[in-house]
PDB file of N, CA and C in Angstrom:
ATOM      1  N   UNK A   1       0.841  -1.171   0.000  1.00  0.00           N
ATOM      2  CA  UNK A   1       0.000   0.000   0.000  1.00  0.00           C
ATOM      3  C   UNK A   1       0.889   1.239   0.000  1.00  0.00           C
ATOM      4  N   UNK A   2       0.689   2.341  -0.734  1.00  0.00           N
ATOM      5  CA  UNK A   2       1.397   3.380  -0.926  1.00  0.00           C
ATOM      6  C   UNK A   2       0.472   4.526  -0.897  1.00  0.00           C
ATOM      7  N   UNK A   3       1.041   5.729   0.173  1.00  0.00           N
ATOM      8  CA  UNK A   3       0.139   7.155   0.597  1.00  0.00           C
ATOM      9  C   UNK A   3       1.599   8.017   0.427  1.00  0.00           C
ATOM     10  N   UNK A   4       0.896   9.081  -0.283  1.00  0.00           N
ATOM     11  CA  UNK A   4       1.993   9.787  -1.346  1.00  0.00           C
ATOM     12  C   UNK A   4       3.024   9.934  -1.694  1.00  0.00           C
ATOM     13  N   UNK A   5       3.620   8.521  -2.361  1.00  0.00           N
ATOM     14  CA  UNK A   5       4.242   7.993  -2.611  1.00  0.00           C
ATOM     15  C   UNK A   5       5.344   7.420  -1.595  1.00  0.00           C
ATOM     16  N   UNK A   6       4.672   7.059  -0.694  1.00  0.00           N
ATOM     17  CA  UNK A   6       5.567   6.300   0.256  1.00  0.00           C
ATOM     18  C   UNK A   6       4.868   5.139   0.956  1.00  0.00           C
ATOM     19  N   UNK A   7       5.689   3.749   0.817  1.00  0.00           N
ATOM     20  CA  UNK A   7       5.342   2.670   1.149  1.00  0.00           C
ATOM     21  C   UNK A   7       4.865   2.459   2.767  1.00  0.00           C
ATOM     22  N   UNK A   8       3.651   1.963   2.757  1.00  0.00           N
ATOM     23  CA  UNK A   8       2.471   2.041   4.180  1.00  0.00           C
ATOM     24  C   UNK A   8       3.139   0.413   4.969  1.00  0.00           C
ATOM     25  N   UNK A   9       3.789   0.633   6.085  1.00  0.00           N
ATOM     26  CA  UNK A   9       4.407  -0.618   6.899  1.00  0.00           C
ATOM     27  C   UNK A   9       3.534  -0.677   7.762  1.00  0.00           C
ATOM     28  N   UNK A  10       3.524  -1.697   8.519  1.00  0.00           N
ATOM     29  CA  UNK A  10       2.850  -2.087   9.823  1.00  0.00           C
ATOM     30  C   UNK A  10       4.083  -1.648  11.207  1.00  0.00           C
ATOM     31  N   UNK A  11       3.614  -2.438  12.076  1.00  0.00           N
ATOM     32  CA  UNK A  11       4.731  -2.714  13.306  1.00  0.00           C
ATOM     33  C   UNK A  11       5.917  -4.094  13.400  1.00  0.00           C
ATOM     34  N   UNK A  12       5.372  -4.994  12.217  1.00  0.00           N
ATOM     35  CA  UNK A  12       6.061  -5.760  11.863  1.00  0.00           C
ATOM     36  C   UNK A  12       5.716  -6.184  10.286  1.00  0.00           C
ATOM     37  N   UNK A  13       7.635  -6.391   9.649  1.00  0.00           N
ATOM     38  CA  UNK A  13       7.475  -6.892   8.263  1.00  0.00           C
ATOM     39  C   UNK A  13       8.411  -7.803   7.998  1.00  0.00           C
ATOM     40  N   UNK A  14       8.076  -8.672   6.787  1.00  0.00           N
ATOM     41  CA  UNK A  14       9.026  -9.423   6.309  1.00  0.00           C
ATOM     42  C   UNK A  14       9.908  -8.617   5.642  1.00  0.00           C
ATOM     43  N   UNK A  15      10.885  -8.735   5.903  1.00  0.00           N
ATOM     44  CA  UNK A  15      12.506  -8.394   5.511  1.00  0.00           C
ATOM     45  C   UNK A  15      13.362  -9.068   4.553  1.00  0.00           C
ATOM     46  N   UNK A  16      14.257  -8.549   3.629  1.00  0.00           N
ATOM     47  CA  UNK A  16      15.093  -9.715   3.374  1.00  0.00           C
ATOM     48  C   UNK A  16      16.238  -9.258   3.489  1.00  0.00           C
ATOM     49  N   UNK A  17      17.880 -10.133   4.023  1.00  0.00           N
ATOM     50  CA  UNK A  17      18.867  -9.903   4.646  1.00  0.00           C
ATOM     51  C   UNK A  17      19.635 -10.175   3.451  1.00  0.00           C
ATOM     52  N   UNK A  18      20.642  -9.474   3.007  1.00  0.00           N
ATOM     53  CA  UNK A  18      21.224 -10.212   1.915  1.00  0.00           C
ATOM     54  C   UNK A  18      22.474  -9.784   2.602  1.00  0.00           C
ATOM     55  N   UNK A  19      23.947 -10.912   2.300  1.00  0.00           N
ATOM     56  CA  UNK A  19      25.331 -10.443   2.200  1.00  0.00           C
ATOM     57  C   UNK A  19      25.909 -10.789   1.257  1.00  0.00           C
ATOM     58  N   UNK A  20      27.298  -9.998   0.517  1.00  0.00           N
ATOM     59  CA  UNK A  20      27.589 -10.050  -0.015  1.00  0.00           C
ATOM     60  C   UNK A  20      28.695 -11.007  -0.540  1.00  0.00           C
ATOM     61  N   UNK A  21      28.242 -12.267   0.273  1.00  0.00           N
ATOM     62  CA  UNK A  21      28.556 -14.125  -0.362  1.00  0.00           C
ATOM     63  C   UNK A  21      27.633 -14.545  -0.734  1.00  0.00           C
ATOM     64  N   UNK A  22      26.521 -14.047  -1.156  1.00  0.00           N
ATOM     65  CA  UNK A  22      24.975 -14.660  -1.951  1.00  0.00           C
ATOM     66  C   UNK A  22      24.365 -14.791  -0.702  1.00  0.00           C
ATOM     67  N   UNK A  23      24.304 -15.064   0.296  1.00  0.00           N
ATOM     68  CA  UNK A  23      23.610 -15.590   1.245  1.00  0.00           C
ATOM     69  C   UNK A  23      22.530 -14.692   1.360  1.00  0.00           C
ATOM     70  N   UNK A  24      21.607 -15.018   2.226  1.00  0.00           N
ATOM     71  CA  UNK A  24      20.223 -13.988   1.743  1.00  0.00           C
ATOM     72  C   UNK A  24      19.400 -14.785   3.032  1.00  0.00           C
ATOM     73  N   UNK A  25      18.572 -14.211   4.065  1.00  0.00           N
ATOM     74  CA  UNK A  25      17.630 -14.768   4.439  1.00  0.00           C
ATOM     75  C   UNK A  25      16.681 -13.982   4.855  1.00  0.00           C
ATOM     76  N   UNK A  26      15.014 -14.348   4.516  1.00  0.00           N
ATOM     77  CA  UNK A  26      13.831 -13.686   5.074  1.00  0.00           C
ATOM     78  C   UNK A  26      13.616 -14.183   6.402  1.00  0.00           C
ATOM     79  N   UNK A  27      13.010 -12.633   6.443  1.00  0.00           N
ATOM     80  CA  UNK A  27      12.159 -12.961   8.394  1.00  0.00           C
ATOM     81  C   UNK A  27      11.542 -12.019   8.706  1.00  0.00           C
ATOM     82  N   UNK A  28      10.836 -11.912   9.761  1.00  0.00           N
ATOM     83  CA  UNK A  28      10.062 -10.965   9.802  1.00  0.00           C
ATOM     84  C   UNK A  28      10.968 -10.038  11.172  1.00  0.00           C
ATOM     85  N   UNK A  29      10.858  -8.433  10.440  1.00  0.00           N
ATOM     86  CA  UNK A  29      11.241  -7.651  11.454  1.00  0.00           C
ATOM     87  C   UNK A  29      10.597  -6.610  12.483  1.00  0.00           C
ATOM     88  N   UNK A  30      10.735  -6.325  13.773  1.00  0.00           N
ATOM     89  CA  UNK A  30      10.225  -5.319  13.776  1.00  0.00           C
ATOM     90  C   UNK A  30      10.471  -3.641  13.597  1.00  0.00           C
ATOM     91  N   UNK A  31       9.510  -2.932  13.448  1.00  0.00           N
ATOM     92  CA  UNK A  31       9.513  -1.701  13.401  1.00  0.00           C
ATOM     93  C   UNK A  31       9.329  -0.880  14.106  1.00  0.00           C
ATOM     94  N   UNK A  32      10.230  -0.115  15.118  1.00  0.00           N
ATOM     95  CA  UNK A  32      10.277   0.718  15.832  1.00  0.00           C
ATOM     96  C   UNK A  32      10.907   2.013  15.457  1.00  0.00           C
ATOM     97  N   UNK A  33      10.009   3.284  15.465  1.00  0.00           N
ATOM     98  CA  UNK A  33      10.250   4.110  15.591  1.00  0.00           C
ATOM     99  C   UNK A  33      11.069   5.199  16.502  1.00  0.00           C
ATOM    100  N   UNK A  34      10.803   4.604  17.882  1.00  0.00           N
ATOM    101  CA  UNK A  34      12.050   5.609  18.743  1.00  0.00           C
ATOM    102  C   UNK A  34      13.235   5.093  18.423  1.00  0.00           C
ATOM    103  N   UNK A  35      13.816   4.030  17.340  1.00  0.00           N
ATOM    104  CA  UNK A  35      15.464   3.600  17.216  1.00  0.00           C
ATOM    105  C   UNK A  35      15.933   4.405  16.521  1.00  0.00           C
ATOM    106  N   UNK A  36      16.695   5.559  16.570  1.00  0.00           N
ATOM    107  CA  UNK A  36      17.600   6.017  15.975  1.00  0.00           C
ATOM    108  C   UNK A  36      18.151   4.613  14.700  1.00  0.00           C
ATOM    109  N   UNK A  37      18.984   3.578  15.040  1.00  0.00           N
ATOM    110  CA  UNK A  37      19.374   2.815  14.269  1.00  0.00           C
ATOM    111  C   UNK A  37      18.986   1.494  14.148  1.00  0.00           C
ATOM    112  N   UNK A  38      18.928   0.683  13.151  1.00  0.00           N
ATOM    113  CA  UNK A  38      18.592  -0.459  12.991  1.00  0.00           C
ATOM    114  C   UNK A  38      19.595  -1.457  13.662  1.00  0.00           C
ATOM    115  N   UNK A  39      19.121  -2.603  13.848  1.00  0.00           N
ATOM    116  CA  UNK A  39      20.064  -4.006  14.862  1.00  0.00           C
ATOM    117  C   UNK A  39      19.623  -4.637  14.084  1.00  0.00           C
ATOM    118  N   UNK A  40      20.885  -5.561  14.601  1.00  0.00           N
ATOM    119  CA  UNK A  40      20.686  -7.389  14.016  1.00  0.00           C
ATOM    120  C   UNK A  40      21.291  -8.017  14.789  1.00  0.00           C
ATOM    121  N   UNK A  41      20.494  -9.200  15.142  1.00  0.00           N
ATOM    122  CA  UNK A  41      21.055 -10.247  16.265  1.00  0.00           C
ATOM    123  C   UNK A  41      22.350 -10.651  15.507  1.00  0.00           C
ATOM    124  N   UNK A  42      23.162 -10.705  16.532  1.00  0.00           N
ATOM    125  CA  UNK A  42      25.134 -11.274  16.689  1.00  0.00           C
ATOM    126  C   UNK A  42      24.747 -12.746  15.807  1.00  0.00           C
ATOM    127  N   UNK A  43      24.202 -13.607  15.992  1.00  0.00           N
ATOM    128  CA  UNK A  43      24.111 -14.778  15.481  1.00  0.00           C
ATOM    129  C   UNK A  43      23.644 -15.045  14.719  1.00  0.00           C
ATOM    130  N   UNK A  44      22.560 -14.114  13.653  1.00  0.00           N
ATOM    131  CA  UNK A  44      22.334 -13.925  12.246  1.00  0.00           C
ATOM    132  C   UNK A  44      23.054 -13.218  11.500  1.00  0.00           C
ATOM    133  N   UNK A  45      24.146 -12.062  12.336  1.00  0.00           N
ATOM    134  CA  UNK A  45      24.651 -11.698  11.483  1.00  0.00           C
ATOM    135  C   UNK A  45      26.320 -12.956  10.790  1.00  0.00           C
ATOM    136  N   UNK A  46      26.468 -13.794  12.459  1.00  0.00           N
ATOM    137  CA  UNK A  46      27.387 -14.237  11.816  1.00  0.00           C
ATOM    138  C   UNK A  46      26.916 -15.704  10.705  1.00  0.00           C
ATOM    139  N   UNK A  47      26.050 -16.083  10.821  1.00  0.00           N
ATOM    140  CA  UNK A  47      25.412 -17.041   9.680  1.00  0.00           C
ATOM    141  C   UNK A  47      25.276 -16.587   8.717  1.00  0.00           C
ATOM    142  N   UNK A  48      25.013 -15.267   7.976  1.00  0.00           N
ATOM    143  CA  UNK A  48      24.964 -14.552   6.722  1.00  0.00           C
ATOM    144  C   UNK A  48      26.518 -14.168   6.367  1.00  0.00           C
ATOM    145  N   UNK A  49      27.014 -14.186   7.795  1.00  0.00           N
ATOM    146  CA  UNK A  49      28.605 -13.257   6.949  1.00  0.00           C
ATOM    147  C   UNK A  49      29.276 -11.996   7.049  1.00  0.00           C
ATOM    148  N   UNK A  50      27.836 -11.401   7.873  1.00  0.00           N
ATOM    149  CA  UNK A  50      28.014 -10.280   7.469  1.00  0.00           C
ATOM    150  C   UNK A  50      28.877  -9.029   8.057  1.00  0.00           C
ATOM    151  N   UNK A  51      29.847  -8.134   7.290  1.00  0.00           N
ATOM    152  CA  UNK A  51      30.441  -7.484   8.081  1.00  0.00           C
ATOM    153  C   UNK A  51      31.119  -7.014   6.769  1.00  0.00           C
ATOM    154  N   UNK A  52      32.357  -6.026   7.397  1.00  0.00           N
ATOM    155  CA  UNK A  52      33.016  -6.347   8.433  1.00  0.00           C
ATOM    156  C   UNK A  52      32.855  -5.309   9.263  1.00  0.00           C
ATOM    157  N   UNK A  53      33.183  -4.803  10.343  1.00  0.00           N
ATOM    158  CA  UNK A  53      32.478  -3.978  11.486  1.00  0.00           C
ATOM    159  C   UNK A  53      33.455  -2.885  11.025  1.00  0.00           C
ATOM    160  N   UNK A  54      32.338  -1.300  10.794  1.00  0.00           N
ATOM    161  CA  UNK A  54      32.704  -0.185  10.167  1.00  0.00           C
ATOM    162  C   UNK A  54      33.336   0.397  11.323  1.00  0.00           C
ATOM    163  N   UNK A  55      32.691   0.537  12.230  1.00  0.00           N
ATOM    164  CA  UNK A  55      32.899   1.457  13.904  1.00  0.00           C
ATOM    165  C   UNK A  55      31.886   0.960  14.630  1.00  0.00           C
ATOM    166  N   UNK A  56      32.127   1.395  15.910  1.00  0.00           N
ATOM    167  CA  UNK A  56      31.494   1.290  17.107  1.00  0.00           C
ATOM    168  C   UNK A  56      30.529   2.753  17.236  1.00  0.00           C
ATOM    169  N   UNK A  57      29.544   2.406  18.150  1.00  0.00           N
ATOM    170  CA  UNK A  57      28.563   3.457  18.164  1.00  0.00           C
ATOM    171  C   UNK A  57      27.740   3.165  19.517  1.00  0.00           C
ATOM    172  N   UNK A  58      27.779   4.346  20.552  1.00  0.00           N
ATOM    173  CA  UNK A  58      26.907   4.097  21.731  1.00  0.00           C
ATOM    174  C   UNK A  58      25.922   4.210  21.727  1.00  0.00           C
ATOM    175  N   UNK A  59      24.900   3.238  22.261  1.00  0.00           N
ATOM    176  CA  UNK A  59      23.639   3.285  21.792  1.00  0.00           C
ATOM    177  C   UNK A  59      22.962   3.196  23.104  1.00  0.00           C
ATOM    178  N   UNK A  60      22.007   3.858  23.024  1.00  0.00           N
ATOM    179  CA  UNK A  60      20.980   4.169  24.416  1.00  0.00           C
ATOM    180  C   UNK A  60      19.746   3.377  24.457  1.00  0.00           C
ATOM    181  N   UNK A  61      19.267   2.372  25.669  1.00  0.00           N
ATOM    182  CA  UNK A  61      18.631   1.708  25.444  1.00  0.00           C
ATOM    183  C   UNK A  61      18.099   1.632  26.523  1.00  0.00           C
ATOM    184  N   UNK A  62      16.471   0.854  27.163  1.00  0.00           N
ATOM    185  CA  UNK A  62      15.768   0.628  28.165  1.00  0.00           C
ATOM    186  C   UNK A  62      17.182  -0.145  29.081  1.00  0.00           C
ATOM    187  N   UNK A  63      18.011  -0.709  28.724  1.00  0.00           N
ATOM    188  CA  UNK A  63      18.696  -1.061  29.088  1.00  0.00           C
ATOM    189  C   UNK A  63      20.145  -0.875  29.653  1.00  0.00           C
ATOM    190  N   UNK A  64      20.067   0.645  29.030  1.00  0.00           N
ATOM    191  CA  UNK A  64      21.311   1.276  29.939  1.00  0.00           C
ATOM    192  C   UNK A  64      22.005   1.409  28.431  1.00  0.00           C
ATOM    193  N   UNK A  65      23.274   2.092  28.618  1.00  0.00           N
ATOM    194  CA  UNK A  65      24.467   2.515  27.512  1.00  0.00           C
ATOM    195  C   UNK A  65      25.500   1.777  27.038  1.00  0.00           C
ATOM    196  N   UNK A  66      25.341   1.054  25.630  1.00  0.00           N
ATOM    197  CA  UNK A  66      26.221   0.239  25.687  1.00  0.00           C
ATOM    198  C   UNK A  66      27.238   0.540  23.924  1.00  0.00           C
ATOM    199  N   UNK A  67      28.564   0.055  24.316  1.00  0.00           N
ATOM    200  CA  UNK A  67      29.065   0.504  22.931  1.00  0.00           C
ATOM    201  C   UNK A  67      29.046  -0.684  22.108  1.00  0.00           C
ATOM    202  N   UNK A  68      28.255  -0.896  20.414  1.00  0.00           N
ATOM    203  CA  UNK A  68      28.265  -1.947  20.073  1.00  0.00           C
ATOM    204  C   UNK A  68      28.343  -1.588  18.264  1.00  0.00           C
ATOM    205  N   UNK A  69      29.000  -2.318  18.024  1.00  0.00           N
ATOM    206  CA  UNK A  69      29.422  -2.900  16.612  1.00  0.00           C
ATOM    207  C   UNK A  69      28.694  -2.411  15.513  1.00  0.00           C
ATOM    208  N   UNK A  70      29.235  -1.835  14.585  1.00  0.00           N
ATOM    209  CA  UNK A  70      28.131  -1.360  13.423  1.00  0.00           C
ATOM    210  C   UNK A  70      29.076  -2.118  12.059  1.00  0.00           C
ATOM    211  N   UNK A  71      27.653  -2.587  11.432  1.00  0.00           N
ATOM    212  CA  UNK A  71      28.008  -2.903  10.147  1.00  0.00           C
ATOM    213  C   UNK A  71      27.655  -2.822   8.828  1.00  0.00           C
ATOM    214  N   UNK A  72      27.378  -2.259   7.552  1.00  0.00           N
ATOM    215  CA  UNK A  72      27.075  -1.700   6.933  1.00  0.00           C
ATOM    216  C   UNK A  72      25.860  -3.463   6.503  1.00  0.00           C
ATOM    217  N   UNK A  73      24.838  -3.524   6.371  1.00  0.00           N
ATOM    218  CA  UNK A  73      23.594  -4.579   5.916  1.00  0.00           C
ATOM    219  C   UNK A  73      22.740  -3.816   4.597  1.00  0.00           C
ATOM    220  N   UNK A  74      22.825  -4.932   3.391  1.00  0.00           N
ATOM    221  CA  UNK A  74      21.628  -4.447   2.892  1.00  0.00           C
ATOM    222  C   UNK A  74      20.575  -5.664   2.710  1.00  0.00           C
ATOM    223  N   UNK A  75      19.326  -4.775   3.088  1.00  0.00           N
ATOM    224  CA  UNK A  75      17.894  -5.436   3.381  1.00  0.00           C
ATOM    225  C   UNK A  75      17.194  -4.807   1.977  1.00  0.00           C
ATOM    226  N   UNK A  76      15.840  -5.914   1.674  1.00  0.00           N
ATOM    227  CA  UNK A  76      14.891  -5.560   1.090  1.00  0.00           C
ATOM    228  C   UNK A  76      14.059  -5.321   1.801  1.00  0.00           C
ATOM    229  N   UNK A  77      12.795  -4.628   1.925  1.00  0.00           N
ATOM    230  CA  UNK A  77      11.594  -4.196   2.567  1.00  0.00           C
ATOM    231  C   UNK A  77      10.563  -3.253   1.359  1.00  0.00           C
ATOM    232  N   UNK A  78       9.605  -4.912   1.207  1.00  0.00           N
ATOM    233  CA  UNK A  78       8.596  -3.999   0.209  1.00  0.00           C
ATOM    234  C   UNK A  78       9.118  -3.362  -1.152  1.00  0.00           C
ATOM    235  N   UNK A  79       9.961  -4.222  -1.693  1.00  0.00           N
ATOM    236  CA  UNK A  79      10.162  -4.269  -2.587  1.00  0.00           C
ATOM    237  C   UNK A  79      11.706  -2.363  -3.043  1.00  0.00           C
ATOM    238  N   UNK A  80      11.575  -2.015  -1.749  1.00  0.00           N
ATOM    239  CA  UNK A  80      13.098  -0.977  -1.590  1.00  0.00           C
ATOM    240  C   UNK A  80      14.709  -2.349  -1.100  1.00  0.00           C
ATOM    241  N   UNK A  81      15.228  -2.058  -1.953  1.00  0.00           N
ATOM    242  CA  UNK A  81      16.653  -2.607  -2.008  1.00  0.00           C
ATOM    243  C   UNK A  81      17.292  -1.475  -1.045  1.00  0.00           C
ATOM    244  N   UNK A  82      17.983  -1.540   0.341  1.00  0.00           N
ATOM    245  CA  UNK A  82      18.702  -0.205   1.077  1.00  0.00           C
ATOM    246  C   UNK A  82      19.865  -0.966   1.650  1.00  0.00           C
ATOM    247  N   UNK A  83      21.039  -0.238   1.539  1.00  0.00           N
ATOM    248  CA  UNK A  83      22.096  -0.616   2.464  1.00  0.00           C
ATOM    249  C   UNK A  83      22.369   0.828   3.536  1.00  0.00           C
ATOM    250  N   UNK A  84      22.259  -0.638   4.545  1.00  0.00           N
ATOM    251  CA  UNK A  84      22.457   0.982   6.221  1.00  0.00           C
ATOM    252  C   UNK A  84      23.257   0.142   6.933  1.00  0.00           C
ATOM    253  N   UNK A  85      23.240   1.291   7.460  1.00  0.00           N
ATOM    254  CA  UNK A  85      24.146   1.000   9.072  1.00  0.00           C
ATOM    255  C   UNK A  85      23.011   0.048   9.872  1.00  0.00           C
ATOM    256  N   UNK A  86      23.595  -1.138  10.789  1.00  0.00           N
ATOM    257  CA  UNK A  86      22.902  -1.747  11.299  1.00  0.00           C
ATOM    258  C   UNK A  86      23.669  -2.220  12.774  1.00  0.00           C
ATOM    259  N   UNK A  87      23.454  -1.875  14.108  1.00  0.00           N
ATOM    260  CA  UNK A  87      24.706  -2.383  15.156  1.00  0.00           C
ATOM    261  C   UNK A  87      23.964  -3.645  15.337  1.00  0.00           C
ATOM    262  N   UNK A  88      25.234  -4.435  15.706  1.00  0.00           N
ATOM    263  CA  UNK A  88      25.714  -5.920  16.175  1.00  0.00           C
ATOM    264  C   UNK A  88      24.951  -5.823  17.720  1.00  0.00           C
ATOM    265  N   UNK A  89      23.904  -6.806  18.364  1.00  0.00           N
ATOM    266  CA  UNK A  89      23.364  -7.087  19.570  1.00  0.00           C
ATOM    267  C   UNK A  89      23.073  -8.266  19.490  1.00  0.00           C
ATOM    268  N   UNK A  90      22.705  -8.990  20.637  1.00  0.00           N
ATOM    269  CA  UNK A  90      22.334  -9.657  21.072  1.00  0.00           C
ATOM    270  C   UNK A  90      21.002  -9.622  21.322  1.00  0.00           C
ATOM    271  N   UNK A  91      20.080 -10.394  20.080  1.00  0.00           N
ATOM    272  CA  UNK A  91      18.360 -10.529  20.487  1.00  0.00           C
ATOM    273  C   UNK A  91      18.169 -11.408  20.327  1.00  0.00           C
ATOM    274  N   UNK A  92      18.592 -12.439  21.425  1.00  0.00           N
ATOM    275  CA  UNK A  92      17.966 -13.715  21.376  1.00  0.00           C
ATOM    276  C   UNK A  92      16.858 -14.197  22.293  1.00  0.00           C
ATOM    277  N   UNK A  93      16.933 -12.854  22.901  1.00  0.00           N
ATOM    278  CA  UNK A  93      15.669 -12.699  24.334  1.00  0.00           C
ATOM    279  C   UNK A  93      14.213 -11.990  23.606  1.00  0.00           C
ATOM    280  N   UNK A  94      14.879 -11.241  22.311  1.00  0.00           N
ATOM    281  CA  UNK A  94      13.754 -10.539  21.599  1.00  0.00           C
ATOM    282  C   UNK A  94      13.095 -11.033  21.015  1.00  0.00           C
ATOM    283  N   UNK A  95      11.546 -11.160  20.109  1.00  0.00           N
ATOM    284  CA  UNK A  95      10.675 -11.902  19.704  1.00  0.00           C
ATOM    285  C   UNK A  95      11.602 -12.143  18.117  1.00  0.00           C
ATOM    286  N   UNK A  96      11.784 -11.057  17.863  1.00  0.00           N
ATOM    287  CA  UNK A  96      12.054 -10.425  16.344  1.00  0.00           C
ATOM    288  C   UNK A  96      13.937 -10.305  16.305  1.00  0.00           C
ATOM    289  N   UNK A  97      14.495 -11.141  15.012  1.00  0.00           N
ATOM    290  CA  UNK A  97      16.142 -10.822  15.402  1.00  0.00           C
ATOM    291  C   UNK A  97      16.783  -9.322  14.601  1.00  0.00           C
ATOM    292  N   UNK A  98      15.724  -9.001  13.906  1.00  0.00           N
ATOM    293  CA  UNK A  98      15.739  -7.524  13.260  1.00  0.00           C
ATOM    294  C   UNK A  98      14.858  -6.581  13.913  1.00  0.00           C
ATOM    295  N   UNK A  99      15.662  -5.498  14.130  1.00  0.00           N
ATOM    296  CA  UNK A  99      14.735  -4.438  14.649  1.00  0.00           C
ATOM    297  C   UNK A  99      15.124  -3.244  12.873  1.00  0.00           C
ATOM    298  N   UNK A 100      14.143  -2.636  12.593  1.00  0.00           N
ATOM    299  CA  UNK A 100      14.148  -1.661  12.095  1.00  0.00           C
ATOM    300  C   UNK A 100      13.561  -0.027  12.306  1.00  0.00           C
ATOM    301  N   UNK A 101      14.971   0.376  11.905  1.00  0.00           N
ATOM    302  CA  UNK A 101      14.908   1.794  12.801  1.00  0.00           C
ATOM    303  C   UNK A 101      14.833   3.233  12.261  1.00  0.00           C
ATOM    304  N   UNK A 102      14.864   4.164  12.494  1.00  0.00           N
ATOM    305  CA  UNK A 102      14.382   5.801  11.674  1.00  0.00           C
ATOM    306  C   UNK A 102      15.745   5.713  10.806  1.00  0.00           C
ATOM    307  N   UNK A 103      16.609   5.224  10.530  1.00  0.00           N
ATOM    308  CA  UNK A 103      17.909   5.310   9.610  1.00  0.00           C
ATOM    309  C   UNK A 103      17.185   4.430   8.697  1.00  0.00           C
ATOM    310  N   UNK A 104      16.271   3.619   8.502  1.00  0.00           N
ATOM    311  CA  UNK A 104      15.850   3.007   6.961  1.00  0.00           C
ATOM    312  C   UNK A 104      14.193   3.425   7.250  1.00  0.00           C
ATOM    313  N   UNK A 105      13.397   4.042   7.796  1.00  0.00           N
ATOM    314  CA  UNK A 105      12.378   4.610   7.822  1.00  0.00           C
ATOM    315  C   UNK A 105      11.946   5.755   7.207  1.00  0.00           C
ATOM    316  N   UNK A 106      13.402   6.495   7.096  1.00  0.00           N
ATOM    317  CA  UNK A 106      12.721   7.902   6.165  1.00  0.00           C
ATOM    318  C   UNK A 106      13.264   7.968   5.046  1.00  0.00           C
ATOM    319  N   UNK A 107      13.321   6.623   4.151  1.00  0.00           N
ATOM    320  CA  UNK A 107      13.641   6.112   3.042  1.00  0.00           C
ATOM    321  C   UNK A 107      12.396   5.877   2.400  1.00  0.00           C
ATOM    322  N   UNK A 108      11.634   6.762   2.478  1.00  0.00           N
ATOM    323  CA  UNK A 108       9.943   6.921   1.961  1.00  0.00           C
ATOM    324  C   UNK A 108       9.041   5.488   2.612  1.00  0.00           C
ATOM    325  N   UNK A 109       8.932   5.344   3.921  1.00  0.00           N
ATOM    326  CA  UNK A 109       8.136   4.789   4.687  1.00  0.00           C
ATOM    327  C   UNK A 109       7.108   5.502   5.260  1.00  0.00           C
ATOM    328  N   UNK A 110       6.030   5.202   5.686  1.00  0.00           N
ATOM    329  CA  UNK A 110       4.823   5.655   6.954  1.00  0.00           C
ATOM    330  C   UNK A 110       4.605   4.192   7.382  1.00  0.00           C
ATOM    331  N   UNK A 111       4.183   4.888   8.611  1.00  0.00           N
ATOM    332  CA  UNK A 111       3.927   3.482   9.422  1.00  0.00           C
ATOM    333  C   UNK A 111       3.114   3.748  10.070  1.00  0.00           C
ATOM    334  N   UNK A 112       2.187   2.563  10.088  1.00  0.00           N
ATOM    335  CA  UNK A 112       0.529   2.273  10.460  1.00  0.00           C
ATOM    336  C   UNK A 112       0.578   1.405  11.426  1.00  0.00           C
ATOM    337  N   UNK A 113       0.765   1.766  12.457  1.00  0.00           N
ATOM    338  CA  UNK A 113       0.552   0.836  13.679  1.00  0.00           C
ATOM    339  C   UNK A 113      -0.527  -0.671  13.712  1.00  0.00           C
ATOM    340  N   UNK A 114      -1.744   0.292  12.526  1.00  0.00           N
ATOM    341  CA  UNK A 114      -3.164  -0.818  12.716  1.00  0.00           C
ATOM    342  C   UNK A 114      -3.039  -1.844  11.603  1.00  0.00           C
ATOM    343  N   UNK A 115      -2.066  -1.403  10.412  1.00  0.00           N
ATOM    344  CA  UNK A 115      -1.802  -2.220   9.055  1.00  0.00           C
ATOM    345  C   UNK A 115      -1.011  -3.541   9.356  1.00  0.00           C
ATOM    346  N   UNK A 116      -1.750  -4.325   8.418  1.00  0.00           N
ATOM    347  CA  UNK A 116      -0.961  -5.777   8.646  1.00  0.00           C
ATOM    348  C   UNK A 116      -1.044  -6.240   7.240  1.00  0.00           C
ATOM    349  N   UNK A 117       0.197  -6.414   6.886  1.00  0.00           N
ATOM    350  CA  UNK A 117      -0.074  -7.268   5.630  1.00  0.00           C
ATOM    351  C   UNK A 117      -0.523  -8.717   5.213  1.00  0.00           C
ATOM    352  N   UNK A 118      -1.228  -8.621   4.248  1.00  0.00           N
ATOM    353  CA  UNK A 118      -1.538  -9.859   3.551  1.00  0.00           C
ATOM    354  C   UNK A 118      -0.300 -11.282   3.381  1.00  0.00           C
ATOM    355  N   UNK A 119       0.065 -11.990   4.035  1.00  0.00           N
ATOM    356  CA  UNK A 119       0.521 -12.885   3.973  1.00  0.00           C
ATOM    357  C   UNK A 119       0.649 -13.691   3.340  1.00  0.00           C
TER     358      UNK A 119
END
């Protein structure tokens, strides 16, 4: 769904992870808006490959201040091809091993809290 000219997301989407050894995997991510930056769980990123770690970056979280790993990822979402910055965490406690964040959101996104896509 597209509102003037920008692709209509939910709170969660299927994603696709690609690195640059062919490897590639879908999943569904979530979408949060207060993230400054997008994450990827430590253990998907090392099954895809992906890296190699650009810089470090402190990141502020319900969880206190921590300095963690950034690596340049490109994802599909809805048919946009984007390569971003994405830091290295640990979400294996999280529902979702992608979080997506306002660094690939104002890449002509809106987001509909109530929208769910067709599956």
């Amino acid at each position: 769904m597209k509102y003037d000219g920008k692709v209509v997301v939910g709170l969660v989407e299927e994603v696709k992870i690609n690195s640059s050894s062919g490897k590639f995997k879908k999943l569904l991510a979530k979408i949060d808006t207060g993230a400054t930056k997008s994450s990827i769980d430590t253990r998907l990123a090392e099954q895809l490959e992906l890296g190699p770690v650009t810089q470090s970056k402190m990141i502020k979280s319900a969880h206190g201040n921590r300095i963690r790993p950034v690596i340049d990822v490109e994802i599909e979402m809805e048919g946009k091809k984007i390569k971003e910055e994405f830091t290295i965490a640990d979400r294996s406690h999280m529902s979702y091993p992608v979080l997506i964040g306002q660094n690939i959101l104002v890449r002509g996104f809106i987001i509909d809290p109530c929208f769910k896509r067709k599956r």
